[in-house]
Protein backbone atom coordinates (compact mmCIF):
# COMPACT_ATOMS: atom_id res chain seq x y z
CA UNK A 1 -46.68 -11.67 95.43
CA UNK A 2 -49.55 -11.66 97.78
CA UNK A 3 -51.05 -8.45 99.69
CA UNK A 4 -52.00 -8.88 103.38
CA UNK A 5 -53.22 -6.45 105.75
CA UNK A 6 -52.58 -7.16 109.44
CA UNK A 7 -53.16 -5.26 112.46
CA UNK A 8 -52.23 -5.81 116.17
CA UNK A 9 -51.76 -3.82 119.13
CA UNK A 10 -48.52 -2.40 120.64
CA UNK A 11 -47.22 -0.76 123.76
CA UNK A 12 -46.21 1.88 122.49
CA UNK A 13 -47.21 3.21 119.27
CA UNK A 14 -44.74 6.06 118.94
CA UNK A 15 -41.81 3.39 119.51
CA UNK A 16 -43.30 0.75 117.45
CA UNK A 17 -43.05 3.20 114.35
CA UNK A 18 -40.01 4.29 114.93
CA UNK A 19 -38.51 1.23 115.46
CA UNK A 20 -35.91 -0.07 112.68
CA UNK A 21 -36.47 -3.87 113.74
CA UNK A 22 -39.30 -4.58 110.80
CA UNK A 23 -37.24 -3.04 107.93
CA UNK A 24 -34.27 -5.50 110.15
CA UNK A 25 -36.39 -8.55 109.75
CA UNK A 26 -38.67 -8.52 106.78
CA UNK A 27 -36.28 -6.89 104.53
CA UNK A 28 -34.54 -10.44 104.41
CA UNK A 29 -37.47 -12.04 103.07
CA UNK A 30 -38.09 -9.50 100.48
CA UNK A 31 -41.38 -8.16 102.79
CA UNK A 32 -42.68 -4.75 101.58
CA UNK A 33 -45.20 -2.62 103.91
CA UNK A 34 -46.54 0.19 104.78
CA UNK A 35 -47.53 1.24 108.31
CA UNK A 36 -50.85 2.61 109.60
CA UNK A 37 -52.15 3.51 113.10
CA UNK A 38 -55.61 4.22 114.53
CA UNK A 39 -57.01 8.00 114.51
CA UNK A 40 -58.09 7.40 117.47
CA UNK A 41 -55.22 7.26 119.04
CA UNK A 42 -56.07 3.81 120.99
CA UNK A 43 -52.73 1.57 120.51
CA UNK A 44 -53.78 -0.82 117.49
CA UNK A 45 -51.84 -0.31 114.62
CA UNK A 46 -51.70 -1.80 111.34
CA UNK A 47 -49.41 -2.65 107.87
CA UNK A 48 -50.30 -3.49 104.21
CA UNK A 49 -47.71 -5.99 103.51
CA UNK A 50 -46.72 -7.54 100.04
CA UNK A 51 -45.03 -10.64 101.16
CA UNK A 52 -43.37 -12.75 98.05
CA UNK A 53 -43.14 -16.40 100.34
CA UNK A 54 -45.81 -16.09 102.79
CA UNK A 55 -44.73 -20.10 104.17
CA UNK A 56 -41.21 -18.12 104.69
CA UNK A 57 -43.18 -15.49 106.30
CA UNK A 58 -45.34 -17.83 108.61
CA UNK A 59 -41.90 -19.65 109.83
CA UNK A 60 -40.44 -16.18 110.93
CA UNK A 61 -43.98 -15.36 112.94
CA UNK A 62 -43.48 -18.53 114.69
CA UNK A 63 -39.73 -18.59 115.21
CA UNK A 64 -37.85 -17.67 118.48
CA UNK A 65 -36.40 -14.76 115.80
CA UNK A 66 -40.06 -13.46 115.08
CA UNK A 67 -41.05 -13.62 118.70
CA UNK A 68 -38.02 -11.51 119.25
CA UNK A 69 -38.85 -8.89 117.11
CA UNK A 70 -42.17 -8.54 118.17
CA UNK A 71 -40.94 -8.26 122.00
CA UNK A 72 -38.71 -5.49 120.65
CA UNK A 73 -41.76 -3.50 119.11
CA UNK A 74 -44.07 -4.29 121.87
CA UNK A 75 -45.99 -6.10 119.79
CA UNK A 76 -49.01 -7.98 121.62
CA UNK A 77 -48.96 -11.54 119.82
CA UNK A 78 -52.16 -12.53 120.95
CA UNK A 79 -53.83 -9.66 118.88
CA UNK A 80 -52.07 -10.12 115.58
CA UNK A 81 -54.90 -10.57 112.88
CA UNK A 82 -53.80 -10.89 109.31
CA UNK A 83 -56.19 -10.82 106.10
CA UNK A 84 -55.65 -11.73 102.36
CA UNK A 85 -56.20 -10.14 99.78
CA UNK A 86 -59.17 -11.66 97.88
């Protein structure tokens, strides 16, 4: 199983935490995380995810499913950076 961290920004961070769609989505693929926001209160967030098919993963990011989900959490696309672990 590989580790990731990604981060992105949101609309609203309060909402995006909250919001039951992740646990809806990557509990299918057997997606782990755990959520993190900025101090600073700006609206980046971020989540340490252990992802067990990360070619799975990549396919829901890019389907009209993933984009969905990330419409519903106010997700900004554009912003998503995701790291391995090394």
């Amino acid at each position: 199983m590989a580790t990731y961290m990604v981060f992105h920004e949101v609309d609203d961070v309060a909402s995006w935490l909250k919001s039951p769609k992740r646990d809806e989505v990557f509990g299918r693929l057997g997606v782990t995380y755990r959520t993190f926001v900025d101090p600073q209160g700006s609206k980046r967030v971020g989540l340490i995810c252990e992802i067990p098919d990360m070619d799975a993963f990549q396919a829901l990011l890019q389907s009209a499913e993933g984009g969905e989900a990330m419409k519903h959490d106010g997700v900004h696309p554009d912003t998503l950076l995701m790291l391995s672990e090394s």
